[in-house]
Structure formats: C-alpha cells, structure tokens
PDB file of N, CA and C in Angstrom:
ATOM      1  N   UNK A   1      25.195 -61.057  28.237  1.00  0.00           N
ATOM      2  CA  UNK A   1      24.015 -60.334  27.855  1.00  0.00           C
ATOM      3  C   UNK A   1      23.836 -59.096  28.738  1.00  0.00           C
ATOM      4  N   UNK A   2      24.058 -59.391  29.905  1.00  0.00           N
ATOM      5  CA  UNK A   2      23.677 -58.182  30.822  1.00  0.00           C
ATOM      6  C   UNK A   2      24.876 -57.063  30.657  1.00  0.00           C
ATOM      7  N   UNK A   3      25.739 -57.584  30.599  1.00  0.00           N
ATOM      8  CA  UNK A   3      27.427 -56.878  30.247  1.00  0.00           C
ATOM      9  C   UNK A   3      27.086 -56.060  29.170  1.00  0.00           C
ATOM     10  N   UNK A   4      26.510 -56.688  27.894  1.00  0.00           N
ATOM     11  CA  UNK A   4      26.247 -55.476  27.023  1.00  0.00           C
ATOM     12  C   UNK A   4      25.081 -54.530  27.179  1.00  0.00           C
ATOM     13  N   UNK A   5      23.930 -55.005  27.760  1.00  0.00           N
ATOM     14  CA  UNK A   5      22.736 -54.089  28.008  1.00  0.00           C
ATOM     15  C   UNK A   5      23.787 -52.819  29.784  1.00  0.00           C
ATOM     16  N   UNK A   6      24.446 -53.121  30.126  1.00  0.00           N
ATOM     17  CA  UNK A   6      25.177 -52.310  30.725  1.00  0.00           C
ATOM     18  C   UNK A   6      26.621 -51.351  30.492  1.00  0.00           C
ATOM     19  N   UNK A   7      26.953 -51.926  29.351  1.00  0.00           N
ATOM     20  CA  UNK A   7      27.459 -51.208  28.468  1.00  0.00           C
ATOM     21  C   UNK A   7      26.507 -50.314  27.323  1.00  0.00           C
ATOM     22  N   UNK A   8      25.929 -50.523  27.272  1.00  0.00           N
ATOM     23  CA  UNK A   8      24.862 -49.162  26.363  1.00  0.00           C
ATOM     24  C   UNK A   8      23.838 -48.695  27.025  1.00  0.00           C
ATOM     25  N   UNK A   9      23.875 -49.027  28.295  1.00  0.00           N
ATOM     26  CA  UNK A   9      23.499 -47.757  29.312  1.00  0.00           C
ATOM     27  C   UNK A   9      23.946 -46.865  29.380  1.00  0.00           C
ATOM     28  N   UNK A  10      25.421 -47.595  29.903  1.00  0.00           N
ATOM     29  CA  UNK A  10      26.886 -46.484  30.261  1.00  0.00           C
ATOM     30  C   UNK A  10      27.044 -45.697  28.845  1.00  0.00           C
ATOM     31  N   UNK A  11      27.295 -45.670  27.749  1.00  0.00           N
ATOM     32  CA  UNK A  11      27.194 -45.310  26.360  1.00  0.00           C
ATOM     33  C   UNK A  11      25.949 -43.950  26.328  1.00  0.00           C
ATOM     34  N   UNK A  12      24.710 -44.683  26.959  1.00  0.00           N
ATOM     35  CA  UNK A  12      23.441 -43.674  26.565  1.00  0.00           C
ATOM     36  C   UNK A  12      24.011 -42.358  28.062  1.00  0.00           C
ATOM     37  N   UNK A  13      24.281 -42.748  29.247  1.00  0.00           N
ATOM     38  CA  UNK A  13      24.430 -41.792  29.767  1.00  0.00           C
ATOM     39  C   UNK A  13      25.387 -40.628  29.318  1.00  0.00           C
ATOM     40  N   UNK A  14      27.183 -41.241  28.879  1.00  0.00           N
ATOM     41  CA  UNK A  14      27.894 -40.598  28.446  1.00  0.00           C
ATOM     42  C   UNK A  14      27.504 -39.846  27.318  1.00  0.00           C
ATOM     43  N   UNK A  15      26.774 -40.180  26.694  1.00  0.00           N
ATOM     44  CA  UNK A  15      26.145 -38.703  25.282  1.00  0.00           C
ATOM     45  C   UNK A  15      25.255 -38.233  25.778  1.00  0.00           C
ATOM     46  N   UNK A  16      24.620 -38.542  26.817  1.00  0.00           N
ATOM     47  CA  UNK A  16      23.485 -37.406  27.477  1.00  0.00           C
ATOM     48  C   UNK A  16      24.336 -36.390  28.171  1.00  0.00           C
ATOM     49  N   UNK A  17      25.459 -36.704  28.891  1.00  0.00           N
ATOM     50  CA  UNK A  17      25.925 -35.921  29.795  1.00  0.00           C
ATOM     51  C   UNK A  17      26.837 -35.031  28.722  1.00  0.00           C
ATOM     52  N   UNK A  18      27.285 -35.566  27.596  1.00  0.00           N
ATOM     53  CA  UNK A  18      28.339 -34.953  26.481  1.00  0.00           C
ATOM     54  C   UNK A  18      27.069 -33.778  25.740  1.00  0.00           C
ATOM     55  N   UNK A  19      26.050 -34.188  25.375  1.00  0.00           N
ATOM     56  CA  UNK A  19      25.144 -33.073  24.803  1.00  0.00           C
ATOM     57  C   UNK A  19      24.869 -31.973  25.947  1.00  0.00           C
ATOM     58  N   UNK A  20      24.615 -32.302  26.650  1.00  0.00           N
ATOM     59  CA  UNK A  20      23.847 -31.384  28.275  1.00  0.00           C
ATOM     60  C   UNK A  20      25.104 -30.465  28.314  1.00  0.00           C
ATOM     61  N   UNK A  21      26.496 -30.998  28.416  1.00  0.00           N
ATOM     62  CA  UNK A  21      27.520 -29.863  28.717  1.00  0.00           C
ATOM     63  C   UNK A  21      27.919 -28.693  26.945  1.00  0.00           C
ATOM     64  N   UNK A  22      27.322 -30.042  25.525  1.00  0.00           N
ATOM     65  CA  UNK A  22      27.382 -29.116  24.512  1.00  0.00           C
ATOM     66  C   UNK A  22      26.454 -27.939  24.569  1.00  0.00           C
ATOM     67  N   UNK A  23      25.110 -27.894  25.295  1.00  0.00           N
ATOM     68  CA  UNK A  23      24.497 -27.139  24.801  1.00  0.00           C
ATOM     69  C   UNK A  23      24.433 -26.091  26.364  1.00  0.00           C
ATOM     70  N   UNK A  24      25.041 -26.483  27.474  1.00  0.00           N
ATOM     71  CA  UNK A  24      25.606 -25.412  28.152  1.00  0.00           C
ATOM     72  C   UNK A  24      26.774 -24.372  27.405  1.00  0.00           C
ATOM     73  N   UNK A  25      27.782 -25.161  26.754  1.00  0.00           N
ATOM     74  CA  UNK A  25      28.366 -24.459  26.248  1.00  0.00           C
ATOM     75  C   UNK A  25      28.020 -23.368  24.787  1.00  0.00           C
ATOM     76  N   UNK A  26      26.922 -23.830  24.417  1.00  0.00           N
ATOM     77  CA  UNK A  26      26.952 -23.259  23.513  1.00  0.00           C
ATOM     78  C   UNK A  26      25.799 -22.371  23.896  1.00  0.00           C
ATOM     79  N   UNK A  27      24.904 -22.368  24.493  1.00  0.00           N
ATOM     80  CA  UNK A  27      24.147 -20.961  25.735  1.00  0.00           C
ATOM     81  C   UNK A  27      25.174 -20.018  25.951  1.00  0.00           C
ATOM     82  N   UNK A  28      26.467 -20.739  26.688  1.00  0.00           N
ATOM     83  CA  UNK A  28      27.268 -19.344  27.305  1.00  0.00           C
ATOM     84  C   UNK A  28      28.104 -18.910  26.642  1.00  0.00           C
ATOM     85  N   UNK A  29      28.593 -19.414  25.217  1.00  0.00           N
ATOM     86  CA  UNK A  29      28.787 -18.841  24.016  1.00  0.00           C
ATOM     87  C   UNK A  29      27.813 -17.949  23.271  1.00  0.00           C
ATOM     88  N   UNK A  30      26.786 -18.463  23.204  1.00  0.00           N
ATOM     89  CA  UNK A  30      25.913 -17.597  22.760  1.00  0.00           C
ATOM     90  C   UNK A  30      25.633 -16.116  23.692  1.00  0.00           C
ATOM     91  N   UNK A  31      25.861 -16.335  24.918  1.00  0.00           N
ATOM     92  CA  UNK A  31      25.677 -14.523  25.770  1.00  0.00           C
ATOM     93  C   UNK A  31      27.178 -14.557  25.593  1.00  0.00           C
ATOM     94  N   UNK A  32      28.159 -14.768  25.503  1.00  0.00           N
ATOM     95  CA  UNK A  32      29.218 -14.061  25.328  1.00  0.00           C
ATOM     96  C   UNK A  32      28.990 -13.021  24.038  1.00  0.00           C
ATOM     97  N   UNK A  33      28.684 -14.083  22.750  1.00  0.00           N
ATOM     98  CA  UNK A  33      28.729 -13.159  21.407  1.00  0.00           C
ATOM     99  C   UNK A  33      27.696 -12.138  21.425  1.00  0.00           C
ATOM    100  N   UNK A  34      26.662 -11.798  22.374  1.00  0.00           N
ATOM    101  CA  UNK A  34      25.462 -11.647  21.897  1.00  0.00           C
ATOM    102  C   UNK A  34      25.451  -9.708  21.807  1.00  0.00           C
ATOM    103  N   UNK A  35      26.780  -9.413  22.956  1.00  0.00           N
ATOM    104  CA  UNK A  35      26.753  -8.022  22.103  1.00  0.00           C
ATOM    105  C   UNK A  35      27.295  -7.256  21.003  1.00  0.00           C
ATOM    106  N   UNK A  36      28.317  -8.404  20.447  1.00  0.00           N
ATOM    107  CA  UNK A  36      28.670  -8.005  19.268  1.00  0.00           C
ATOM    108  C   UNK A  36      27.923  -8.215  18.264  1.00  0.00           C
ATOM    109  N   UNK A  37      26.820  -8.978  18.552  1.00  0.00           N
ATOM    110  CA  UNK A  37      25.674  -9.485  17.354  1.00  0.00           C
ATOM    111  C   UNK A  37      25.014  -8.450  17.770  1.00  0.00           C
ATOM    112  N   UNK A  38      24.350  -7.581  18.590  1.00  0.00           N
ATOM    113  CA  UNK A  38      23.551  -6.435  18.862  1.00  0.00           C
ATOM    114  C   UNK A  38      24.512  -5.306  17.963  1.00  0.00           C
ATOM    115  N   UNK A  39      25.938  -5.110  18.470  1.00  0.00           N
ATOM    116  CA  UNK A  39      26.800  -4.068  17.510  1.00  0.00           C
ATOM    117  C   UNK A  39      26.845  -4.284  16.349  1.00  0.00           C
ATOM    118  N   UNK A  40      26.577  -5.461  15.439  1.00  0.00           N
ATOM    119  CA  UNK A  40      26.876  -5.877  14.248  1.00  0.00           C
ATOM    120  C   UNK A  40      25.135  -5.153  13.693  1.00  0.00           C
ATOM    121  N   UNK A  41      24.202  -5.349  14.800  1.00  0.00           N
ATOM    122  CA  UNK A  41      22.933  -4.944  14.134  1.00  0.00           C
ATOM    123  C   UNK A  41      22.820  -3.694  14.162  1.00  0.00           C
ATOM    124  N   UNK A  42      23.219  -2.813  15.140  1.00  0.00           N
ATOM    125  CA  UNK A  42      23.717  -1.521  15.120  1.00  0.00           C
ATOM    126  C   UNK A  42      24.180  -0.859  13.998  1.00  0.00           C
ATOM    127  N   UNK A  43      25.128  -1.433  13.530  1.00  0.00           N
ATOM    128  CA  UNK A  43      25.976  -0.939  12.215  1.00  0.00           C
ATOM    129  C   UNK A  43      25.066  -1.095  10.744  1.00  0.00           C
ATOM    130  N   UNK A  44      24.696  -2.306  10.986  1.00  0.00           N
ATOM    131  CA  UNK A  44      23.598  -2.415   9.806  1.00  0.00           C
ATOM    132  C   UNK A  44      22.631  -1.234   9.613  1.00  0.00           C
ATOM    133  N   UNK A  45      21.513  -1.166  10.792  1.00  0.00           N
ATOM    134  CA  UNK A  45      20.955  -0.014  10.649  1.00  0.00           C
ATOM    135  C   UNK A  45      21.573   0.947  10.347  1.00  0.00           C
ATOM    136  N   UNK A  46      22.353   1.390  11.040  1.00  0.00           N
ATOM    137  CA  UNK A  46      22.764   2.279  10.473  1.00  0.00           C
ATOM    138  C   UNK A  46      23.499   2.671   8.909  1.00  0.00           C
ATOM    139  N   UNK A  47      23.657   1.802   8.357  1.00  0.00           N
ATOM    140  CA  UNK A  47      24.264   1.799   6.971  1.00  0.00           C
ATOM    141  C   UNK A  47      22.918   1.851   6.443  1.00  0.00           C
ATOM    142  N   UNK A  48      22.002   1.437   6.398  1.00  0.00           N
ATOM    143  CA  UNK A  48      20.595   1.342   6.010  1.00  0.00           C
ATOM    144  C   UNK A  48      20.134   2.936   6.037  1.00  0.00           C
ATOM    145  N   UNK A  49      20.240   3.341   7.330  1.00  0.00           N
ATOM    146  CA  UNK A  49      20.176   4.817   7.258  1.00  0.00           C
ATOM    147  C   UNK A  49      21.207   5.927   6.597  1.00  0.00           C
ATOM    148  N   UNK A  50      22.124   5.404   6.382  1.00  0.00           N
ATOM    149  CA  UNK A  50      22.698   6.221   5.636  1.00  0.00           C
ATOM    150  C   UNK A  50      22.806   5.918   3.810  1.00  0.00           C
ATOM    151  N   UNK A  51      21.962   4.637   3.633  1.00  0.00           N
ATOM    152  CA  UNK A  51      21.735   4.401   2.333  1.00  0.00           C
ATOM    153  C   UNK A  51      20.119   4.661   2.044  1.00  0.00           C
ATOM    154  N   UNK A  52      19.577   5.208   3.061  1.00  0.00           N
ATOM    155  CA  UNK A  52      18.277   5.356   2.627  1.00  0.00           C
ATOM    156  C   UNK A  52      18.110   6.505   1.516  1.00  0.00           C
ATOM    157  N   UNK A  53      18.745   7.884   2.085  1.00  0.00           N
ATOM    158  CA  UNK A  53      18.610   9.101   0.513  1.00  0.00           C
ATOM    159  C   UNK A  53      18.902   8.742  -0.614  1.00  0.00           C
ATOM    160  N   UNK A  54      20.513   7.732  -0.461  1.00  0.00           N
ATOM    161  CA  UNK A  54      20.804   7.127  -2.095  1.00  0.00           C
ATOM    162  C   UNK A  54      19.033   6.422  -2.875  1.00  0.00           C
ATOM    163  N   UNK A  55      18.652   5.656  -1.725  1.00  0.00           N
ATOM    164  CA  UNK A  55      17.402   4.775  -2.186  1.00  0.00           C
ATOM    165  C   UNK A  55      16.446   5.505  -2.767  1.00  0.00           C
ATOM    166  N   UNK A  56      16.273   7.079  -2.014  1.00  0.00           N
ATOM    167  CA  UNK A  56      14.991   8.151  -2.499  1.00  0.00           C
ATOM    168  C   UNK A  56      15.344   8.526  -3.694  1.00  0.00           C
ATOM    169  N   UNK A  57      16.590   8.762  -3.582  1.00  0.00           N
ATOM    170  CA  UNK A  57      17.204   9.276  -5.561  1.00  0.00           C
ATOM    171  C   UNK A  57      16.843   8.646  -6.387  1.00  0.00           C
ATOM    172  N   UNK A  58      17.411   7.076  -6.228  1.00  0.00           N
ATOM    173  CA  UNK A  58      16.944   6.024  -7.413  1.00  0.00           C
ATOM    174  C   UNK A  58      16.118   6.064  -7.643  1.00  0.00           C
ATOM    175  N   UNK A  59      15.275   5.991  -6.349  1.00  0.00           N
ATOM    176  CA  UNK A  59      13.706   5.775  -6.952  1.00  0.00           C
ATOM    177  C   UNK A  59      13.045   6.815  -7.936  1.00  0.00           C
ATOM    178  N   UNK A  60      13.764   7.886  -7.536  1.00  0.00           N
ATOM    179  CA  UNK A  60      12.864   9.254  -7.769  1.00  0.00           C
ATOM    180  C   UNK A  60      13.308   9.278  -9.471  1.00  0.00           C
ATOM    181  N   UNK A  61      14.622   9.106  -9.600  1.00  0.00           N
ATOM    182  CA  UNK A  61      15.184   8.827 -10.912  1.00  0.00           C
ATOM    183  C   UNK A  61      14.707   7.712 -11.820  1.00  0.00           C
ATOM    184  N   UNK A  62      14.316   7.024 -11.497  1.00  0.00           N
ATOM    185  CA  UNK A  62      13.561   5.912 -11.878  1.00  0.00           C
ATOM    186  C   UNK A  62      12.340   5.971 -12.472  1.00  0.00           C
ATOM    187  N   UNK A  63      11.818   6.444 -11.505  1.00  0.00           N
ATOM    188  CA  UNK A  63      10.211   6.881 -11.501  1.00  0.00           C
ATOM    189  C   UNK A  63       9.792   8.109 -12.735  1.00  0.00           C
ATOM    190  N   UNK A  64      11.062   8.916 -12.801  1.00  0.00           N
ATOM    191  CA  UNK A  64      11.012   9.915 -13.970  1.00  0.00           C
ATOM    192  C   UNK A  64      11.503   9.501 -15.477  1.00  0.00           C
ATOM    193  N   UNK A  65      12.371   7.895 -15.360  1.00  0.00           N
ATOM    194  CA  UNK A  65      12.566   7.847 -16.512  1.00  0.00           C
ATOM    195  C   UNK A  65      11.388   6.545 -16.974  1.00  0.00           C
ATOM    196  N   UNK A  66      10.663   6.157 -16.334  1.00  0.00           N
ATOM    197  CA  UNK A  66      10.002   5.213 -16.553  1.00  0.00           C
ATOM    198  C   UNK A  66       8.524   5.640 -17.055  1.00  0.00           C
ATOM    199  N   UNK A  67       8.335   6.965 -15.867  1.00  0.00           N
ATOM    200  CA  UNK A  67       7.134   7.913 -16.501  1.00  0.00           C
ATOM    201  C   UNK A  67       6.898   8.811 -17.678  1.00  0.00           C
ATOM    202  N   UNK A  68       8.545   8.892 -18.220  1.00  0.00           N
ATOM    203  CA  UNK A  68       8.548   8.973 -19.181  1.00  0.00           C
ATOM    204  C   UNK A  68       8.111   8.403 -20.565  1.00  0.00           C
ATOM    205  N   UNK A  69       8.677   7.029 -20.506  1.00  0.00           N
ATOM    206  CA  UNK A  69       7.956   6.090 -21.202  1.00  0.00           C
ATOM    207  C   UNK A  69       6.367   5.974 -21.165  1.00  0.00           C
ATOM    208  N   UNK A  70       5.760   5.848 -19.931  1.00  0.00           N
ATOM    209  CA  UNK A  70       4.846   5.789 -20.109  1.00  0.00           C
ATOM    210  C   UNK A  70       4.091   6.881 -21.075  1.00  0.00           C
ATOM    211  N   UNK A  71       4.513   8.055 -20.950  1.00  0.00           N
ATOM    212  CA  UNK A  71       4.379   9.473 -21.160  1.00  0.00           C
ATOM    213  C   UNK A  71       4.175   9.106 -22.502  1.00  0.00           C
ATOM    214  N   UNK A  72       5.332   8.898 -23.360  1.00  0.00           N
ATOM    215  CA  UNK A  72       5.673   8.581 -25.167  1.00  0.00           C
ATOM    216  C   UNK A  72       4.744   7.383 -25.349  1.00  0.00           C
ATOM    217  N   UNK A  73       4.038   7.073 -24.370  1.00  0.00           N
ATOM    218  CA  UNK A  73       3.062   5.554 -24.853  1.00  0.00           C
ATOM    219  C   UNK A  73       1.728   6.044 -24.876  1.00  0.00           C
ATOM    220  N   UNK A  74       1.649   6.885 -23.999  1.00  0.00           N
ATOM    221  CA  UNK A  74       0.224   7.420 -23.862  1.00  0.00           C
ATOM    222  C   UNK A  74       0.082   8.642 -25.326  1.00  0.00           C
ATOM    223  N   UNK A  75       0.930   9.451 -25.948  1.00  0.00           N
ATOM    224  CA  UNK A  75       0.746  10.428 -26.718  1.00  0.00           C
ATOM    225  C   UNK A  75      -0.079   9.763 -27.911  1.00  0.00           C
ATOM    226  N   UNK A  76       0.395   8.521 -28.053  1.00  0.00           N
ATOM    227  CA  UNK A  76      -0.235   7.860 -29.538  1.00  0.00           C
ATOM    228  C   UNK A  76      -1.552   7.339 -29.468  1.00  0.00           C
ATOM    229  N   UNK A  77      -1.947   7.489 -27.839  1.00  0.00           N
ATOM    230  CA  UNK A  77      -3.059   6.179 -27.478  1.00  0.00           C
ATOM    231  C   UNK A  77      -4.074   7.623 -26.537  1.00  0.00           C
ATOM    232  N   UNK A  78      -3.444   8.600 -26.694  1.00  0.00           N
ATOM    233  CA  UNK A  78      -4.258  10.066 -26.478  1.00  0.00           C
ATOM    234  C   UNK A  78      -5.515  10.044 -26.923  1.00  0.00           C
ATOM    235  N   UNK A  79      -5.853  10.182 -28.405  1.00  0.00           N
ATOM    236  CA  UNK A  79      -7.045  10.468 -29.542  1.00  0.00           C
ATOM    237  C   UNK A  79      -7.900   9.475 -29.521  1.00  0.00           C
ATOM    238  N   UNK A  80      -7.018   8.043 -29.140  1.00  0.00           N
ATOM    239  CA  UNK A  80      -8.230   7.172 -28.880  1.00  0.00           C
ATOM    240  C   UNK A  80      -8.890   7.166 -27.809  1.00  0.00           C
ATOM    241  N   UNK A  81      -8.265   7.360 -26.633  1.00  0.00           N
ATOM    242  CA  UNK A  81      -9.014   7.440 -25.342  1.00  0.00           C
ATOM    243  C   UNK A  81      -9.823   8.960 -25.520  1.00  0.00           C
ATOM    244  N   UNK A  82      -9.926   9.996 -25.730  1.00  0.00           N
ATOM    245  CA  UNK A  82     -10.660  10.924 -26.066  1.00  0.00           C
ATOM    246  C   UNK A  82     -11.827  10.351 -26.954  1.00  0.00           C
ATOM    247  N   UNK A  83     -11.682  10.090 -27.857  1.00  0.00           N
ATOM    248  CA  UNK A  83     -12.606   9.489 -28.993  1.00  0.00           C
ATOM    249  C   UNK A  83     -13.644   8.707 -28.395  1.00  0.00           C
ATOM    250  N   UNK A  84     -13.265   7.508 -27.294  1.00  0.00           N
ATOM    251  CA  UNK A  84     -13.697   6.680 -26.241  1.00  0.00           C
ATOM    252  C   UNK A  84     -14.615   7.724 -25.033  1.00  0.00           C
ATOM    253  N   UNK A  85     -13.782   8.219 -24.672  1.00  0.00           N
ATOM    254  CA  UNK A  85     -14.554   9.469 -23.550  1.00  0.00           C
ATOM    255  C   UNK A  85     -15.564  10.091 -24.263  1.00  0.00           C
ATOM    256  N   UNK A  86     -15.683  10.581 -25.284  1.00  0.00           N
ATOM    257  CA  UNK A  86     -16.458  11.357 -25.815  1.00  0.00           C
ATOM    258  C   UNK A  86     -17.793  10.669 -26.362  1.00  0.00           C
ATOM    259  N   UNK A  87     -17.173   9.561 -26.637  1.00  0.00           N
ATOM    260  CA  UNK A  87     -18.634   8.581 -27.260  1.00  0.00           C
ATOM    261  C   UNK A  87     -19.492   8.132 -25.747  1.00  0.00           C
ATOM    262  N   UNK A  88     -18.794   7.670 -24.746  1.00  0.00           N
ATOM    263  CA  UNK A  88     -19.240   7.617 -23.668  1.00  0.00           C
ATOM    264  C   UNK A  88     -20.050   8.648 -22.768  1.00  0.00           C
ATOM    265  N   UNK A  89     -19.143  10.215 -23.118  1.00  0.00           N
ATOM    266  CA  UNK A  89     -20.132  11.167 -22.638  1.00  0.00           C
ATOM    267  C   UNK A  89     -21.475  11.410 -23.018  1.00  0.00           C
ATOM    268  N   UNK A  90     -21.298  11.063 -24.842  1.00  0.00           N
ATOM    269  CA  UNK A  90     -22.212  11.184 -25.384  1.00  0.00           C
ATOM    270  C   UNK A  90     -23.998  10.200 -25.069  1.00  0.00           C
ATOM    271  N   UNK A  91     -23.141   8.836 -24.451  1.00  0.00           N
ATOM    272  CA  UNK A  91     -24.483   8.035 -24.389  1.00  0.00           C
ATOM    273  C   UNK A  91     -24.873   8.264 -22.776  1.00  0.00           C
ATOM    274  N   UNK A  92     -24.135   8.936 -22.391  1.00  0.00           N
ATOM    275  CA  UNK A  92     -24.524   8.970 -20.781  1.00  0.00           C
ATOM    276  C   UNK A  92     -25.122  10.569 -20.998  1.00  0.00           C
ATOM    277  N   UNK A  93     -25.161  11.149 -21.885  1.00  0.00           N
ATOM    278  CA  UNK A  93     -26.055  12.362 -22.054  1.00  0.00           C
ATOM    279  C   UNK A  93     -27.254  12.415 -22.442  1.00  0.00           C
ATOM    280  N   UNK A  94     -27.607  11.560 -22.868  1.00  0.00           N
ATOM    281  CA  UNK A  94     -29.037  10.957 -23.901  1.00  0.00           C
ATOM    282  C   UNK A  94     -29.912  11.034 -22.627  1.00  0.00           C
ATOM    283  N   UNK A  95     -31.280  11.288 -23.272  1.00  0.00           N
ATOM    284  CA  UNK A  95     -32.433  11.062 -22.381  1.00  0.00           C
ATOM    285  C   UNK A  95     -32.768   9.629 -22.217  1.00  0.00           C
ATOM    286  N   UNK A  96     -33.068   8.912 -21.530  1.00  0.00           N
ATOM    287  CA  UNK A  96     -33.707   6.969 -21.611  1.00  0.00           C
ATOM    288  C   UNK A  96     -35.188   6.948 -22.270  1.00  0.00           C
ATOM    289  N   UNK A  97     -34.295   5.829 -23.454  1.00  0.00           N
ATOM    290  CA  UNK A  97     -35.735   5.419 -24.022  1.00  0.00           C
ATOM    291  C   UNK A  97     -37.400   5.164 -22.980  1.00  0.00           C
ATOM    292  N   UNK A  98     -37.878   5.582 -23.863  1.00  0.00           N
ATOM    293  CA  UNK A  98     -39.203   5.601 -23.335  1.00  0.00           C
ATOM    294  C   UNK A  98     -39.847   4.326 -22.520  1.00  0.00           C
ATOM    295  N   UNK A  99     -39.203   3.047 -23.414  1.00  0.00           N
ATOM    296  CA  UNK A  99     -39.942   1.684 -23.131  1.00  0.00           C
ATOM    297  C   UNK A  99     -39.212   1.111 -21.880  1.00  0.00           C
ATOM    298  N   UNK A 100     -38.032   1.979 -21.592  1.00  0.00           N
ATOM    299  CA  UNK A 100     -36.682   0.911 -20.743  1.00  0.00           C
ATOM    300  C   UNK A 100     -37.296   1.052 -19.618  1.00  0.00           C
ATOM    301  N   UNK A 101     -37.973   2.265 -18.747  1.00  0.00           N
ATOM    302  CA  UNK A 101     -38.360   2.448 -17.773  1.00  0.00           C
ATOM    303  C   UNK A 101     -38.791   1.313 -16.923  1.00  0.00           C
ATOM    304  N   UNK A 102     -38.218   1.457 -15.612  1.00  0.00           N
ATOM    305  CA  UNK A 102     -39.019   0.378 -14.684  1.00  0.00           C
ATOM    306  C   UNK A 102     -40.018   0.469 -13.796  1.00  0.00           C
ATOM    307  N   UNK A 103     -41.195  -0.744 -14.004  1.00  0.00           N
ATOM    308  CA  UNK A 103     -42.481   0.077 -13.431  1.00  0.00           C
ATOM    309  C   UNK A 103     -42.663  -0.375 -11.966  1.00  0.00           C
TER     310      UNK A 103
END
C-alpha cells in the first residue's frame, strides 16, 4: 500500500518537474521567435499600407456605381416625393384653426 501511494508521488513529482521544464522551454522559445513575429507584423503593415489606395479606389468605384443605382431609383420616385413636399408645405403654411389654440 505504501509502495504504491509512493510510487504516485514519485509519478506526480516527475510531471511537475516535466511541465515546469515544458513551459521554460517554451518561454525561451517564445523570446527566441519573438522578433521575427514583430518582422512578420512589420511586413503586414506594411502591405496594408501599400494596399490601402487600391482600398480608396474600390471604394470610390463602388460608391459611384452603387450611387448610381440609387440615382435610376430615385428618378421614378422624384414626382412623388415633390407631390409629398408640397402637400406638406402646403399644411405647414396654413394659419391654425381658430378652436385648436391652447389656453
């Protein structure tokens, strides 16, 4: 009985001491890589910056063919929104009934 409760002692120490040296190692792996992961972020930005004008084009191209549409949607729906404005100007031009007043 004691033989095995001293055998999975010995067991619990050996994976404590096996994790403790994994995660030393993998700390001083990690500052080894850590300036090529800074150069790797380097490069990114910078591709980012040099894809940013492509990005202003699209958009800008985009934005003109889409406003377009909108453009050919609004021509048909013109006369009604006028028609609308105008009836609206019209009741916001009126004098107020006499009785509405608040006393």
């Amino acid at each position: 009985m004691f033989t095995l409760l001293a055998l999975a002692f010995t067991a619990f120490v050996v994976l404590a001491v096996l994790g403790l040296a994994a995660s030393l190692a993998a700390m001083i792996w990690w500052a080894v890589l850590l300036p090529f992961r800074l150069l790797g972020f380097v490069f990114k930005l910078l591709a980012g910056v040099l894809a940013l004008p492509f990005l202003v084009l699209f958009a800008v191209i985009g934005a003109v063919i889409f406003g377009s549409g909108l453009v050919i949607f609004f021509i048909p729906f013109l006369p009604f929104a006028l028609l609308v404005a105008g009836i609206w100007w019209l009741m916001r031009s009126r004098s107020p009934v006499a009785g509405s007043r608040a006393h």
